[in-house]
N, C-alpha and C. Protein backbone atom coordinates (compact mmCIF):
# COMPACT_ATOMS: atom_id res chain seq x y z
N UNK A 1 101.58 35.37 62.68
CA UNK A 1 102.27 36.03 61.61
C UNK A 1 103.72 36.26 62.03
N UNK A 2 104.63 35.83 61.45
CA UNK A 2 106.05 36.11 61.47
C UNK A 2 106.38 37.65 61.19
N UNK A 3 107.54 37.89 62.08
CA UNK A 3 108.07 39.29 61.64
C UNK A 3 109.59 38.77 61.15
N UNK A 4 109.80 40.02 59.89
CA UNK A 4 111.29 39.67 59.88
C UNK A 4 112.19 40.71 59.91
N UNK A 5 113.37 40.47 60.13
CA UNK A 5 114.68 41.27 60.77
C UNK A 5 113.88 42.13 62.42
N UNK A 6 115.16 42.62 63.17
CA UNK A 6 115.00 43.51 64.00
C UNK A 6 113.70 44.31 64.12
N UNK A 7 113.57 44.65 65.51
CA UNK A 7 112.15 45.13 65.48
C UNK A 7 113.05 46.59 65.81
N UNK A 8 113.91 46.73 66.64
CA UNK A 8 114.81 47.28 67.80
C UNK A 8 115.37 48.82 65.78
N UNK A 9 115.69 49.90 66.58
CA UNK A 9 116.05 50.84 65.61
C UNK A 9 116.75 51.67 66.25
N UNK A 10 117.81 52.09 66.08
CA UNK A 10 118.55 53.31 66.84
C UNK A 10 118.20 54.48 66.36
N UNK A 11 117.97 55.45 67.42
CA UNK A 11 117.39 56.57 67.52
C UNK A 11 118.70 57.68 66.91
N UNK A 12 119.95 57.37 67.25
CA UNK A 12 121.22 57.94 66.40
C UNK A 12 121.82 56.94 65.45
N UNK A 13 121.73 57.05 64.14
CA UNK A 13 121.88 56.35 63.07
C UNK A 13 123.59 56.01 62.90
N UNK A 14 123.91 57.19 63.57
CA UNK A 14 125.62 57.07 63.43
C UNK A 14 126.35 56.58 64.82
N UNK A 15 125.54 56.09 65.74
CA UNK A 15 126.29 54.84 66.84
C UNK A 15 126.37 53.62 66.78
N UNK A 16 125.90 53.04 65.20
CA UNK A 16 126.31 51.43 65.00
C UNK A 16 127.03 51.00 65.01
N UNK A 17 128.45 52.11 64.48
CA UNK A 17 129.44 51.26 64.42
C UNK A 17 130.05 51.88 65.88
N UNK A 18 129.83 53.01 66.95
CA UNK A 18 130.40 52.08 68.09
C UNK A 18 129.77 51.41 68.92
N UNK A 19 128.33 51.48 68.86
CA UNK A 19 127.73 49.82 69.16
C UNK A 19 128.04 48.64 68.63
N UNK A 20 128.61 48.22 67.53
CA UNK A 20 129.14 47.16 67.24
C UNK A 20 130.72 47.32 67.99
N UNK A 21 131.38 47.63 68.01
CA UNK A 21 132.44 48.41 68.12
C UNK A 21 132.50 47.65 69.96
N UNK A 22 132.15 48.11 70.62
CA UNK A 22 131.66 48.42 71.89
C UNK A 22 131.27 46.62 72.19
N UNK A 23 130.48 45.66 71.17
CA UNK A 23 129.81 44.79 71.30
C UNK A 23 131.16 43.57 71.24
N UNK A 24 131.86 43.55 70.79
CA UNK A 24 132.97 43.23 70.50
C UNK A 24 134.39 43.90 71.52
N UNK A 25 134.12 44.45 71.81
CA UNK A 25 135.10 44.59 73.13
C UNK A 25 134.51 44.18 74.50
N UNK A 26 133.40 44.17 74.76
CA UNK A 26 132.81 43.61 76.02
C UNK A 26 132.67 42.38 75.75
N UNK A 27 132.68 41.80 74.33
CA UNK A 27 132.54 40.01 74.54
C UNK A 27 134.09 40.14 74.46
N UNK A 28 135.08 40.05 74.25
CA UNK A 28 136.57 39.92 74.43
C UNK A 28 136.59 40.42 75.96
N UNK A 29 136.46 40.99 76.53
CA UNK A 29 136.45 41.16 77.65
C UNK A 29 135.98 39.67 78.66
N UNK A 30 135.12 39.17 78.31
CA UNK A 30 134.54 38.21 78.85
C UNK A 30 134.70 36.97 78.25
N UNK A 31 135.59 36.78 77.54
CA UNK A 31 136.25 36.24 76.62
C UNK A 31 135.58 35.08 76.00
N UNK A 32 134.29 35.58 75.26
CA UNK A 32 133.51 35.10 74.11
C UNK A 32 134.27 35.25 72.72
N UNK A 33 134.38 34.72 71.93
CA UNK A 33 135.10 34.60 70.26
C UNK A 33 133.79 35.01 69.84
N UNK A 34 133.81 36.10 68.83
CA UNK A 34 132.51 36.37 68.00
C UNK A 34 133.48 36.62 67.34
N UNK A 35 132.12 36.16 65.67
CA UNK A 35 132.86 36.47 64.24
C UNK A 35 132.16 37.86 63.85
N UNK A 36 133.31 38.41 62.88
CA UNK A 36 132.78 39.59 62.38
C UNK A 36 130.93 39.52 61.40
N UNK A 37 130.62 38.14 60.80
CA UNK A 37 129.66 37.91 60.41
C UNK A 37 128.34 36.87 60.79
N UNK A 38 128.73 35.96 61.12
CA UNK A 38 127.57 35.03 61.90
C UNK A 38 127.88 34.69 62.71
N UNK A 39 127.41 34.96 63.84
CA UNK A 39 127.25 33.99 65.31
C UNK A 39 125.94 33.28 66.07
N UNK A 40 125.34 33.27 65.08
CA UNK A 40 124.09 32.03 64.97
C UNK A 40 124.41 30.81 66.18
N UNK A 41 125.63 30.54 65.99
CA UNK A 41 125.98 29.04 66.84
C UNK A 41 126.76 29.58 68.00
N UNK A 42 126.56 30.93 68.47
CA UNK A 42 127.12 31.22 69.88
C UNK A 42 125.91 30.54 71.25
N UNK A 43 126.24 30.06 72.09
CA UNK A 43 125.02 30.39 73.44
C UNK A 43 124.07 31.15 73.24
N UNK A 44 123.09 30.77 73.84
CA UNK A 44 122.31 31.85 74.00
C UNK A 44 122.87 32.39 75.63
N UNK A 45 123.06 31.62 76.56
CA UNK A 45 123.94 32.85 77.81
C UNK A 45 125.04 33.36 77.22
N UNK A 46 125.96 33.04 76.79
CA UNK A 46 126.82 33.99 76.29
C UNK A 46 126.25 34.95 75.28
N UNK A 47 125.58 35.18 74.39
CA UNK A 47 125.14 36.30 73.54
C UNK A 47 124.58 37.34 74.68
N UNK A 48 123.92 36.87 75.56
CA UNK A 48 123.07 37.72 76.45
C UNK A 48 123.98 38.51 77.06
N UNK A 49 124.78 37.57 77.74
CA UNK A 49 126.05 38.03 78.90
C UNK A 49 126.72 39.45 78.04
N UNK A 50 126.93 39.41 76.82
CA UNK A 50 127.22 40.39 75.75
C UNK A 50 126.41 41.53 75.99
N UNK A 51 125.19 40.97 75.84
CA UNK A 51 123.92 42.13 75.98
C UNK A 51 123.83 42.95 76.79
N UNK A 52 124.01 42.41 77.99
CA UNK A 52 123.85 43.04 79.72
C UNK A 52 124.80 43.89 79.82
N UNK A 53 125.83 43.28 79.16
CA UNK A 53 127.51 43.63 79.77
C UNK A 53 127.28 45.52 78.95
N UNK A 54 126.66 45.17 77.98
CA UNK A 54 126.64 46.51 77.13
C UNK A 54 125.53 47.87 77.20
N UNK A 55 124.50 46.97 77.92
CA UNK A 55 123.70 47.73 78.53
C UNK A 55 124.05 48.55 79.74
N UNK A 56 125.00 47.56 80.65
CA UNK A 56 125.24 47.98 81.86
C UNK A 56 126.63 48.93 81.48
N UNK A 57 127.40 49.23 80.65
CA UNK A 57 128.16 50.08 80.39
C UNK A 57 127.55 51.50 79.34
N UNK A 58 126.53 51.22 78.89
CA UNK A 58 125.70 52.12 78.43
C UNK A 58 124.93 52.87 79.14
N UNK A 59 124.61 52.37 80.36
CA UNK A 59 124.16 52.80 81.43
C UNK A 59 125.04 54.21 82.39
N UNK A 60 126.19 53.33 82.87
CA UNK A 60 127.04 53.60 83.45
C UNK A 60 127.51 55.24 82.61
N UNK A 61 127.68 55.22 81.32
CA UNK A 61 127.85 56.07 80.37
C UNK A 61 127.08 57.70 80.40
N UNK A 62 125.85 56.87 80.75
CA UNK A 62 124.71 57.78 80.96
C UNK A 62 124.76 58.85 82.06
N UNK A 63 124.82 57.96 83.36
CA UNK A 63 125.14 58.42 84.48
C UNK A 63 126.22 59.26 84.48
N UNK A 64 126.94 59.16 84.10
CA UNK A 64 128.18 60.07 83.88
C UNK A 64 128.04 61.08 83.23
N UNK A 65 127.18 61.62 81.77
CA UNK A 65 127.02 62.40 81.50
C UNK A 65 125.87 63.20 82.07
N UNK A 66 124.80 62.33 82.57
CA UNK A 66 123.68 63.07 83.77
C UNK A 66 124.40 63.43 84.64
N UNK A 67 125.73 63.35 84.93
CA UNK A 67 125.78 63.51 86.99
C UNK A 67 126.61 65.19 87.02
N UNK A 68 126.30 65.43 85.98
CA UNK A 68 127.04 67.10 86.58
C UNK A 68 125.47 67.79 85.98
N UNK A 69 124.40 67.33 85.15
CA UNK A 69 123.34 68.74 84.99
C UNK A 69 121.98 67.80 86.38
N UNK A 70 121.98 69.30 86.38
CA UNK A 70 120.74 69.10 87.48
C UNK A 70 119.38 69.24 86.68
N UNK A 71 118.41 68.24 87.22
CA UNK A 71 117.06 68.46 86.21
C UNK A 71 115.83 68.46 86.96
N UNK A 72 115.35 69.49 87.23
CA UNK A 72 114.03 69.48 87.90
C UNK A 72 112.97 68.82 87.04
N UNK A 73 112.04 67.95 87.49
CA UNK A 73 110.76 67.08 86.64
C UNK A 73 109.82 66.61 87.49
């Protein structure tokens, strides 16, 4: 059975646009051309390289706001 669109849902409804935002400065960074509407005919390593690049600054993001509270668990 086929699924269609995104499975994936953001948990804050109002960070799409600087996840898109964000998605588009890390591929310029790495200097991928994405269009504002289809990129169907990009790589698949370059779309990824996008992916990582945004994860790993989402990450990084994280850490930064974890690294001053202390959390016992």
């Amino acid at each position: 059975m086929a699924r269609s669109g995104s499975r994936n849902q953001l948990v804050v409804q109002e960070a799409r646009a600087a996840l898109e935002q964000m998605k588009f400065e890390v591929a310029q960074q790495l200097g991928i051309p994405l269009d504002q509407a289809y990129n169907g005919d990009k790589a698949t390593r370059d779309m990824g390289a996008i992916g990582g690049n945004m994860v790993r600054r989402l990450i990084q993001i994280a850490e930064q706001q974890l690294g001053g509270q202390q959390r016992l668990f």
